[in-house]
Protein backbone atom coordinates (compact mmCIF):
# COMPACT_ATOMS: atom_id res chain seq x y z
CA UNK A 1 220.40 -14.04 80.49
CA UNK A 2 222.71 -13.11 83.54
CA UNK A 3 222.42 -14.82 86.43
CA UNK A 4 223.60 -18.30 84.58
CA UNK A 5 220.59 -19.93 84.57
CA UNK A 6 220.10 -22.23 81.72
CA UNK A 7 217.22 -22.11 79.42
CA UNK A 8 215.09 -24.72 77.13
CA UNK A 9 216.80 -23.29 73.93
CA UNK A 10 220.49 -24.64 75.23
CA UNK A 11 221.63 -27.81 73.17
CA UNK A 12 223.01 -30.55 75.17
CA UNK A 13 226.35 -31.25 73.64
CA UNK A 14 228.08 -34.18 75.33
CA UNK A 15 226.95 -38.02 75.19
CA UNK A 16 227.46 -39.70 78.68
CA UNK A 17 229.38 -43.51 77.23
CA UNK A 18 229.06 -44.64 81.24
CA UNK A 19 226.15 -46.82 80.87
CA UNK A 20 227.81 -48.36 77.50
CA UNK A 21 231.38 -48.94 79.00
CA UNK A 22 229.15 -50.61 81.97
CA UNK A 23 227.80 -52.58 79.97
CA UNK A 24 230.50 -53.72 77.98
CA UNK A 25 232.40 -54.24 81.01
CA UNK A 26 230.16 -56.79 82.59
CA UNK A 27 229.79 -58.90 79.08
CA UNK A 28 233.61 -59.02 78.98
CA UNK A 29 233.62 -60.70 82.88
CA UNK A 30 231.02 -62.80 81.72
CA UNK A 31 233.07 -64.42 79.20
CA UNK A 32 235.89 -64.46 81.04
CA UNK A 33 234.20 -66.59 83.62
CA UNK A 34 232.36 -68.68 80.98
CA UNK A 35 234.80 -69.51 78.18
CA UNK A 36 237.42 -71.83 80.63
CA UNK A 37 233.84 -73.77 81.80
CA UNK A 38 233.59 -74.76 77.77
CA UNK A 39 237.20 -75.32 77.38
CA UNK A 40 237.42 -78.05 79.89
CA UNK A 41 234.38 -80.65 77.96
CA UNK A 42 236.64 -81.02 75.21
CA UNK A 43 238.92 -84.17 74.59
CA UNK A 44 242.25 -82.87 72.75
CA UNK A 45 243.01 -85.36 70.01
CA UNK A 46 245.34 -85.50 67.07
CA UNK A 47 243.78 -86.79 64.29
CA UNK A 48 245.78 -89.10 61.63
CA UNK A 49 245.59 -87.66 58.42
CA UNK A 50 244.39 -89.44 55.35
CA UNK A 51 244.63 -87.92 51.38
CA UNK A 52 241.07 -89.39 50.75
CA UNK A 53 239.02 -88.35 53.78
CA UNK A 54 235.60 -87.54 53.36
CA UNK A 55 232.94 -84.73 55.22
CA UNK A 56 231.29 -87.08 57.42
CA UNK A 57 227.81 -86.19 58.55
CA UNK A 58 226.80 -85.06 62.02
CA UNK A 59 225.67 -87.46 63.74
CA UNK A 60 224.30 -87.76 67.43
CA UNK A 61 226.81 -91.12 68.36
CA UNK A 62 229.77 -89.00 68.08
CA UNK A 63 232.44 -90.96 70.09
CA UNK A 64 235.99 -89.42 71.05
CA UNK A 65 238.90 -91.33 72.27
CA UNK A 66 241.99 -89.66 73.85
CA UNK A 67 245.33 -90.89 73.74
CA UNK A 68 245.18 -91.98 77.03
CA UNK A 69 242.05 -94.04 76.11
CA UNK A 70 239.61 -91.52 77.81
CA UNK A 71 235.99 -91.95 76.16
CA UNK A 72 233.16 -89.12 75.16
CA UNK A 73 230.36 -89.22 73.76
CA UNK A 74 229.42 -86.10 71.71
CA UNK A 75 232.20 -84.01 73.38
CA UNK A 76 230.68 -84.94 76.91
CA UNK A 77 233.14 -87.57 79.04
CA UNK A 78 231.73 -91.04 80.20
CA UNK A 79 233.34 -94.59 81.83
CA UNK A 80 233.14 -97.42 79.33
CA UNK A 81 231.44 -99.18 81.80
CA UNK A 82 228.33 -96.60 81.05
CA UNK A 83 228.55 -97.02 77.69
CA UNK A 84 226.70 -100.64 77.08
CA UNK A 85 223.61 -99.36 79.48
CA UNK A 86 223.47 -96.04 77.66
CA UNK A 87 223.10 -97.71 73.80
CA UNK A 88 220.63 -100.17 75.20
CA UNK A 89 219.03 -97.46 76.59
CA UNK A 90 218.90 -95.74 72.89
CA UNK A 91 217.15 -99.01 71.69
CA UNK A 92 218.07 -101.31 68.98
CA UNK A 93 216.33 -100.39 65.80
CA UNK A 94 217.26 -96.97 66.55
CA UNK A 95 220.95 -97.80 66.50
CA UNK A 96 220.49 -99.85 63.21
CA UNK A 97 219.54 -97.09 61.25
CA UNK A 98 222.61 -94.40 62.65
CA UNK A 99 226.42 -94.50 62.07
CA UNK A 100 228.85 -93.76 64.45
CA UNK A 101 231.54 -91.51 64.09
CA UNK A 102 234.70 -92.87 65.45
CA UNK A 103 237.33 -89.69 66.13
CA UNK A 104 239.89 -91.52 67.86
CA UNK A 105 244.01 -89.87 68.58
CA UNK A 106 246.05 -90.79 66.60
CA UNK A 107 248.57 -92.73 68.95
CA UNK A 108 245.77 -94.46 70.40
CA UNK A 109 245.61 -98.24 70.27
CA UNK A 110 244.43 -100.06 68.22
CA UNK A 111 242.92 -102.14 70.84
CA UNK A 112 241.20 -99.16 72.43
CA UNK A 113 239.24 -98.23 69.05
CA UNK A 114 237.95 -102.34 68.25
CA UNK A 115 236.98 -102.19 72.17
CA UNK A 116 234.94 -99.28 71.48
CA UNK A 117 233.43 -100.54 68.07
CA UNK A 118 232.76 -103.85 69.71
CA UNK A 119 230.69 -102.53 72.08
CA UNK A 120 229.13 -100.36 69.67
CA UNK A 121 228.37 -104.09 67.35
CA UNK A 122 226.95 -105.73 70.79
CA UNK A 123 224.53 -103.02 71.14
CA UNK A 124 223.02 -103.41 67.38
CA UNK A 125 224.79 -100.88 65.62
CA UNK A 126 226.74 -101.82 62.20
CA UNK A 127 227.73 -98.66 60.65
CA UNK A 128 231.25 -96.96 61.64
CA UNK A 129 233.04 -93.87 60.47
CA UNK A 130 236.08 -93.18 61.48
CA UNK A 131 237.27 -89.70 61.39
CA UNK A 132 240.42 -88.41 59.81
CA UNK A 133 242.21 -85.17 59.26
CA UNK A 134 241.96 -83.76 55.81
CA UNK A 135 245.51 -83.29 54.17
CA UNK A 136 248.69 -85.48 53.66
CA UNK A 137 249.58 -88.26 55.63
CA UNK A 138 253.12 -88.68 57.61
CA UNK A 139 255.45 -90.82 55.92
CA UNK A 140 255.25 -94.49 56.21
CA UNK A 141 257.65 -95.95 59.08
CA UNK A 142 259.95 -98.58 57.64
CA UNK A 143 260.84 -101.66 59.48
């Protein structure tokens, strides 16, 4: 037909991708925003590494201790001074029958992990697990 008008029979050729590179665009700001936000819960430790560790199973008293003897529990930070009113809070027969997992840095003290296990003892609870690092241990400092 002359004129150029278009008719029903023409094939439309091209796909518009605007819409999908919208789209895409606003998940990838999304992320952006979101991913420092679940960065920032976690506690960095170093974990001392031990031949014969074992999978330990999840468990919801998941304690973390920094190096600088910061405390969470289940990757979420509290004071130690929450941390008797919290367990009591769980209940005592309930804390019989769980273990906690102990991740604690490795160049924490010593002191820092039996102060968190003895308040864990005060508050009924018996069974520990402290997690290790699969793999081969650093050598053995001589004295």
């Amino acid at each position: 037909m002359a004129g150029g008008f278009s008719t029903d029979d023409d094939v439309i050729a091209g796909i518009n991708v605007t819409p999908l590179v919208d789209v895409v665009l606003v998940l990838l700001i999304i992320f952006l925003i979101t991913a420092p936000v679940l960065y920032q819960s976690a506690i960095k430790v170093q974990l001392p590494k031990a031949k014969t560790g074992e999978s330990a199973e999840k468990s919801p008293l998941s304690f973390t201790i920094s190096k600088t003897g910061e405390l969470a529990w289940d990757k979420n930070k509290i004071e130690w001074t929450e941390l008797g009113p919290r367990l009591a809070a769980m209940g005592a027969e309930k804390l019989a029958a769980q273990t906690a997992i102990i991740s604690a840095d490795e160049n924490t003290s010593h002191g820092t992990v039996i102060k968190l296990m003895d308040a864990l003892r005060q508050a009924g609870l018996t069974r520990f697990a402290l997690n290790v690092e699969s793999g081969t241990p650093p050598p053995a400092a001589s004295h």
